[in-house]
Protein backbone atom coordinates (compact mmCIF):
# COMPACT_ATOMS: atom_id res chain seq x y z
CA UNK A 1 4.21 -2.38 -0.35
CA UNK A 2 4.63 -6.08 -0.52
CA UNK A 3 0.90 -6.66 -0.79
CA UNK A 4 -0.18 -6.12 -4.29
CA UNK A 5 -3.80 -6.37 -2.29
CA UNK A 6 -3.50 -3.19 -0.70
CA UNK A 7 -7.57 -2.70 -0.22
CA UNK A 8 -7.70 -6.37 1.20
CA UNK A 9 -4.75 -5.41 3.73
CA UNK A 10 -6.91 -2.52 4.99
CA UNK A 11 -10.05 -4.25 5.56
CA UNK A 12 -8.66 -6.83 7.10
CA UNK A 13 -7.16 -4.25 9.55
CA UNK A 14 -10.09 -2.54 10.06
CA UNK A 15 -12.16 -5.94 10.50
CA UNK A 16 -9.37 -6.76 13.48
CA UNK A 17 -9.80 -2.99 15.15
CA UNK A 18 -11.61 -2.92 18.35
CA UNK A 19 -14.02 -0.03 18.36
CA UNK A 20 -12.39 3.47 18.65
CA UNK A 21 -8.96 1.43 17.57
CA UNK A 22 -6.50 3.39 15.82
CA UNK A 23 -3.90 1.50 13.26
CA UNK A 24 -0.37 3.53 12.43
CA UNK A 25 1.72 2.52 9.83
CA UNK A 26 4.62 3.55 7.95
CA UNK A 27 4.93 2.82 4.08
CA UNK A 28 6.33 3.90 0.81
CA UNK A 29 4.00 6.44 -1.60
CA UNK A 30 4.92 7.62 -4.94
CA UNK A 31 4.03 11.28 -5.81
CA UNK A 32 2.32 9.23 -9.28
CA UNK A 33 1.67 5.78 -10.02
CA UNK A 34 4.28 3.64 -10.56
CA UNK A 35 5.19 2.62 -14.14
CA UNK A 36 4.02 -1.08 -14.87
CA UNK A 37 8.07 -2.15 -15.64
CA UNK A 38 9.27 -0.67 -11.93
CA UNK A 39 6.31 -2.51 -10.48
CA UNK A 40 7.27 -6.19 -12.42
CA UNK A 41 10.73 -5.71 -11.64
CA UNK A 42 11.25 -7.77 -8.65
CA UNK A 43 14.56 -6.06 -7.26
CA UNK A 44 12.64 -3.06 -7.27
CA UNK A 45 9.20 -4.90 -5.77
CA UNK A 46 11.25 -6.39 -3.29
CA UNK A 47 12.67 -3.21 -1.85
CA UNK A 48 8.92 -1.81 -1.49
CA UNK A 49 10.03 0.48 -4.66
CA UNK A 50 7.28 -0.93 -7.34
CA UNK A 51 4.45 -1.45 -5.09
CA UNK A 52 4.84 1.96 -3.68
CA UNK A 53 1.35 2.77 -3.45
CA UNK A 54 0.00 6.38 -5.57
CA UNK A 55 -0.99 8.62 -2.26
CA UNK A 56 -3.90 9.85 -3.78
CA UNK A 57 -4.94 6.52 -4.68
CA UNK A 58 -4.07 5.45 -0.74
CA UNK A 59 -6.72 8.11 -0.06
CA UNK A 60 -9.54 6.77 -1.91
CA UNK A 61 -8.92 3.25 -0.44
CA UNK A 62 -9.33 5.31 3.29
């Protein structure tokens, strides 16, 4: 959630997988996008709360 790049993150993950190669990872969603003052707050940035990504969003980046 620190990446405000979260499509960028994934392709370069996918550009590093070996064929067949699987990537886990554990993050923070939000059950609705994220109001635009929780993600410019930086306490709230910083503790992976604003750039919690929208899982349906996270699903169309897949």
């Amino acid at each position: 959630n620190l990446s405000p790049d979260k499509a960028a993150v994934l392709a370069g993950a996918y550009d590093l997988l070996k064929p067949g190669g699987e990537l886990y990872f554990a993050d923070v969603y939000a059950d609705r996008r994220v109001p635009e003052a929780v993600a410019a707050d930086p306490v709230l940035f910083g503790e992976c709360l604003g750039g919690a990504l929208y899982w349906n969003d996270f699903l169309n980046l897949a």
